[in-house]
Protein backbone atom coordinates (compact mmCIF):
# COMPACT_ATOMS: atom_id res chain seq x y z
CA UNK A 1 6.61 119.96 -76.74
CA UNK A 2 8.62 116.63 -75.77
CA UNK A 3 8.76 115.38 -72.20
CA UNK A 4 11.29 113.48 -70.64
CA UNK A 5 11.90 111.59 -67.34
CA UNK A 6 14.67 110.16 -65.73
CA UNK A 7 14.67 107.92 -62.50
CA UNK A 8 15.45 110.03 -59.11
CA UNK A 9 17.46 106.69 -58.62
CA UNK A 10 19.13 107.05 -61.42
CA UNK A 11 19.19 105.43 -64.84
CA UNK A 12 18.14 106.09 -68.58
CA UNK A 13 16.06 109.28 -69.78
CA UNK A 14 12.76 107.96 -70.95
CA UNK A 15 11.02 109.40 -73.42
CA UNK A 16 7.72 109.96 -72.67
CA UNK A 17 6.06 111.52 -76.13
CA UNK A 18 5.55 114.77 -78.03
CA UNK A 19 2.41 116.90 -78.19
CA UNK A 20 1.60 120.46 -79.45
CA UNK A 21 3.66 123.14 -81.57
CA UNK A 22 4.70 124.76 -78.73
CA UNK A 23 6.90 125.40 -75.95
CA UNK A 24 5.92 123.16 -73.24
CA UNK A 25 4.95 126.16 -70.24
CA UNK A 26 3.18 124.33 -67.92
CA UNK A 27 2.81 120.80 -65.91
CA UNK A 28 0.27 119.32 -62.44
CA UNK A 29 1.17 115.67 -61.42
CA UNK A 30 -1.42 114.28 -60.26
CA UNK A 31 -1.76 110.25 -58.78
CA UNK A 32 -2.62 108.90 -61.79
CA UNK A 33 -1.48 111.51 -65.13
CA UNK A 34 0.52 114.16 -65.83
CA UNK A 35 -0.96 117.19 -67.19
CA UNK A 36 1.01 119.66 -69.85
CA UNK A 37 0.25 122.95 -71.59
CA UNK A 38 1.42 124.28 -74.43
CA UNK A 39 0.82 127.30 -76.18
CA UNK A 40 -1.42 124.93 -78.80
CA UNK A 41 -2.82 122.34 -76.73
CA UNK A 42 -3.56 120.77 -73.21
CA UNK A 43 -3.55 117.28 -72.55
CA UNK A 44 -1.85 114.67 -70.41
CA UNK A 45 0.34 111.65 -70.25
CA UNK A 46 -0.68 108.27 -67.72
CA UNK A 47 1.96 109.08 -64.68
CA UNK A 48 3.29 105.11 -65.39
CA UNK A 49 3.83 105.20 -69.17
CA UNK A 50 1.72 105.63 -72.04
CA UNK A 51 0.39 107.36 -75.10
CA UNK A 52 -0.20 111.26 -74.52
CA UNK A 53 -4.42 111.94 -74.50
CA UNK A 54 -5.46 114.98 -75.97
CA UNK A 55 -7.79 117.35 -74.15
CA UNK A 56 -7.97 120.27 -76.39
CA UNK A 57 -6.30 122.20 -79.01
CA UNK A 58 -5.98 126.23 -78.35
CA UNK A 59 -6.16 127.78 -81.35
CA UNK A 60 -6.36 131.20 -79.53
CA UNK A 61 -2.99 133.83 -81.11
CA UNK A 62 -3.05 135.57 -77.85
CA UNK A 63 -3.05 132.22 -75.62
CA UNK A 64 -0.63 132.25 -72.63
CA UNK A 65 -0.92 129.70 -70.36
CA UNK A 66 -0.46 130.50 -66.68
CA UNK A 67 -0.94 127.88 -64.37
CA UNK A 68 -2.27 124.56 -64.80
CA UNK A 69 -4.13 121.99 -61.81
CA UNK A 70 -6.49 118.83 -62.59
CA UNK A 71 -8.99 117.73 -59.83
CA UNK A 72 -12.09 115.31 -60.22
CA UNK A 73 -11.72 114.53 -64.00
CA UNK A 74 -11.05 118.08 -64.96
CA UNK A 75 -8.30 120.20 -66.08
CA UNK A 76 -7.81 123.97 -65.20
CA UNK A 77 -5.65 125.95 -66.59
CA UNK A 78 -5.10 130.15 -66.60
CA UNK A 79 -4.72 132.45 -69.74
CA UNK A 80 -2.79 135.28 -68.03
CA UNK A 81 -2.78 137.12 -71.51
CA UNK A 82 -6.89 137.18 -71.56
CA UNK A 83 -7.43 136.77 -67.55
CA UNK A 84 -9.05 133.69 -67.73
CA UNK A 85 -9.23 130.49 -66.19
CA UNK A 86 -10.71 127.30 -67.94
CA UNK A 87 -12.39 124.52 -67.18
CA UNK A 88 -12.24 121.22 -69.38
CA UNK A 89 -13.55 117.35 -68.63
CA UNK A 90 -10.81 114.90 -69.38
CA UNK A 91 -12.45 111.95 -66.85
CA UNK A 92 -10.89 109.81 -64.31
């Protein structure tokens, strides 16, 4: 996936980076990062610029992420194929 973002304001598209194989199906703003899911890997971007930080490659066929929401260091996300949700530590 690539990720974009433009200025409410106005002004240029920035690019923000690539991560993943996949189709980008999922993002969760938080303060501080933004969190992204693909269908190979989760992982976030600092909210103000910056490198993307991997959290975890899915190497799962049947992976379809759901939903996605970070809270205290971790990131949640859903597998509505499989009927899951997990849990994974990314820190502050």
């Amino acid at each position: 996936g690539l990720l974009r973002r433009k200025p409410l304001a106005g002004g240029a598209i920035e690019e923000l980076g690539g991560f993943g194989g996949g189709s980008l199906s999922t993002l969760w703003v938080d303060g501080v990062h933004l969190y992204a899911v693909d269908q190979t890997e989760v992982g976030r971007f600092p909210k103000d610029g910056g490198p993307f930080e991997p959290g975890a490659s899915i190497s799962n066929d049947v992976f379809e992420a759901g939903s996605v929401a970070a809270a205290n260091g971790y990131v949640y996300w859903t597998d509505t194929l499989l009927g899951a949700v997990v849990r994974l530590y990314m820190g502050p």
